[in-house]
C-alpha atoms as a PDB file:
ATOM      1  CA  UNK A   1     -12.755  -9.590  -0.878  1.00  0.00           C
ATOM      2  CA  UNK A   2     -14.285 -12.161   1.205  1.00  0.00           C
ATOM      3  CA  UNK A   3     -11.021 -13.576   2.020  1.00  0.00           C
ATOM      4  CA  UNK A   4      -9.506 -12.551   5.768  1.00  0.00           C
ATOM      5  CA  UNK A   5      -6.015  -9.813   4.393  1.00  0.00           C
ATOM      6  CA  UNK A   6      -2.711 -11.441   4.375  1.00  0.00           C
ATOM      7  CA  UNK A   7       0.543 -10.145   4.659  1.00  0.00           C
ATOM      8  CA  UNK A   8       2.318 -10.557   1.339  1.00  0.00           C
ATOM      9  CA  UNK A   9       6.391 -11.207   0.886  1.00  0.00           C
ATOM     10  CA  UNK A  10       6.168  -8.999  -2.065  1.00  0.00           C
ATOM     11  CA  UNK A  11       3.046  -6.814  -3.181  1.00  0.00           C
ATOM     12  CA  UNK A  12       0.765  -8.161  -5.817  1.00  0.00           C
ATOM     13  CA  UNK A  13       0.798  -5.249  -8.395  1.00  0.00           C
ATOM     14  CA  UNK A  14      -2.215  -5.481 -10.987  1.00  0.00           C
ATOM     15  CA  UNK A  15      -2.768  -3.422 -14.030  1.00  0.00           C
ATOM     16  CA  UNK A  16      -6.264  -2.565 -13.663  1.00  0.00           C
ATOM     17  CA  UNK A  17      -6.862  -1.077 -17.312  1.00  0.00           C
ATOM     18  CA  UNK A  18      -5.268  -4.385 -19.173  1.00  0.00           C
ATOM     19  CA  UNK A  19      -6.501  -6.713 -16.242  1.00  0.00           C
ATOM     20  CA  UNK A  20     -10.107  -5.422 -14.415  1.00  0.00           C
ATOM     21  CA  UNK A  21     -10.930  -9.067 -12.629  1.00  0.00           C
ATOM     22  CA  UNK A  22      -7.251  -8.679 -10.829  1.00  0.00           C
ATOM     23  CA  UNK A  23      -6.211 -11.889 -12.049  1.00  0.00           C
ATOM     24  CA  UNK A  24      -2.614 -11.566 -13.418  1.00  0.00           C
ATOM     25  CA  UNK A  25       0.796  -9.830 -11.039  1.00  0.00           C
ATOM     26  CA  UNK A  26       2.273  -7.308 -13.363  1.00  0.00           C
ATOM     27  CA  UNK A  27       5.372  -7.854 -11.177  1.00  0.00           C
ATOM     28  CA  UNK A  28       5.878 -11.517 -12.490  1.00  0.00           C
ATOM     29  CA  UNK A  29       6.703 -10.221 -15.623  1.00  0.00           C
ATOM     30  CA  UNK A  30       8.455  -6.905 -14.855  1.00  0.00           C
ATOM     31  CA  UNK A  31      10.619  -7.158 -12.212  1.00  0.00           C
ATOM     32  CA  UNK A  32      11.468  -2.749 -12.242  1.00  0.00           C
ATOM     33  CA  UNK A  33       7.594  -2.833 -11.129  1.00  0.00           C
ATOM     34  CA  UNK A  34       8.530  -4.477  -7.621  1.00  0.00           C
ATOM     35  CA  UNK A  35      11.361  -2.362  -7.156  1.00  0.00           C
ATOM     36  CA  UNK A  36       9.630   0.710  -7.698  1.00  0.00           C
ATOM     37  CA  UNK A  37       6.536   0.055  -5.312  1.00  0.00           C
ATOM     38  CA  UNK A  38       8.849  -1.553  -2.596  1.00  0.00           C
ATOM     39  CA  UNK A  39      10.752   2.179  -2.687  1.00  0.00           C
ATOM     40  CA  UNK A  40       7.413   3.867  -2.537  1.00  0.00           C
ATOM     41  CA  UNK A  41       6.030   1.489   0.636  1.00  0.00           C
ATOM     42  CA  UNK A  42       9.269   1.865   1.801  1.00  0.00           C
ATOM     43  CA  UNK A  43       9.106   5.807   1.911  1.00  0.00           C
ATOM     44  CA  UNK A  44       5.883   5.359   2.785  1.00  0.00           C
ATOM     45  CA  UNK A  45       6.578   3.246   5.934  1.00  0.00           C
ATOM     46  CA  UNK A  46       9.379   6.048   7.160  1.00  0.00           C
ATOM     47  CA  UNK A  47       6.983   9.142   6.884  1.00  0.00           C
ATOM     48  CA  UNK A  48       4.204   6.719   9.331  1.00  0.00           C
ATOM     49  CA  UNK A  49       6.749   6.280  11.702  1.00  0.00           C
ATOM     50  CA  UNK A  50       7.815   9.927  11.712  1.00  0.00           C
ATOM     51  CA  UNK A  51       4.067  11.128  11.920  1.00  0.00           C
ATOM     52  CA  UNK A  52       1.632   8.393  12.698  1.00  0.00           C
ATOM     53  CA  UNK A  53      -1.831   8.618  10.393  1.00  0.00           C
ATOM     54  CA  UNK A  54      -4.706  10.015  12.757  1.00  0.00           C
ATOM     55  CA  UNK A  55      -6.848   7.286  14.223  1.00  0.00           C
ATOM     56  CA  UNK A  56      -9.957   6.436  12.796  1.00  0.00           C
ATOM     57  CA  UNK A  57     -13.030   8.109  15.261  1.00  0.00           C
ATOM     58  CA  UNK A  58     -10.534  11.141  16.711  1.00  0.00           C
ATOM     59  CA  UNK A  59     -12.834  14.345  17.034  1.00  0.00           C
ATOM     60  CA  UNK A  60     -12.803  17.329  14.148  1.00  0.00           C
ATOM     61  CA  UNK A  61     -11.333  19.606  13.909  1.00  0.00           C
ATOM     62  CA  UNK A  62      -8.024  17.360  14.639  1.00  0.00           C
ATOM     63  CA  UNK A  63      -5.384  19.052  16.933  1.00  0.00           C
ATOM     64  CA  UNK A  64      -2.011  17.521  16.419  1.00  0.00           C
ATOM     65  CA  UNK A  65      -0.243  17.081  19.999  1.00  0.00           C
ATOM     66  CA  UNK A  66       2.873  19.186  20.475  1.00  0.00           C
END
């Protein structure tokens, strides 16, 4: 939290009903864990390059451009 971000390799995937301090990686253990959230960012990554997220302080009502 008080730390500046950081780009990880891999992303740190914590089980926040077994683990509420965030102090073990769930991915360490279980490897299908990664895979699945890399797909997801992955997808995730495609759809922000198709439609970019609207910038933070743009007017409402939004108006998409054409």
């Amino acid at each position: 939290m008080y730390e500046p971000p950081v780009n990880l390799a891999l992303p740190k995937i914590i089980n926040l009903l077994t683990d509420p301090k965030e102090e073990r990686d769930v991915a360490a253990k279980n490897s299908w864990v990664a895979d699945a959230v890399v797909k997801i960012i992955a997808e995730l990554e495609t759809v922000f390059n198709k439609h970019m997220p609207i910038k933070v302080g743009t007017a409402d009502p939004y108006v998409p451009p054409k």
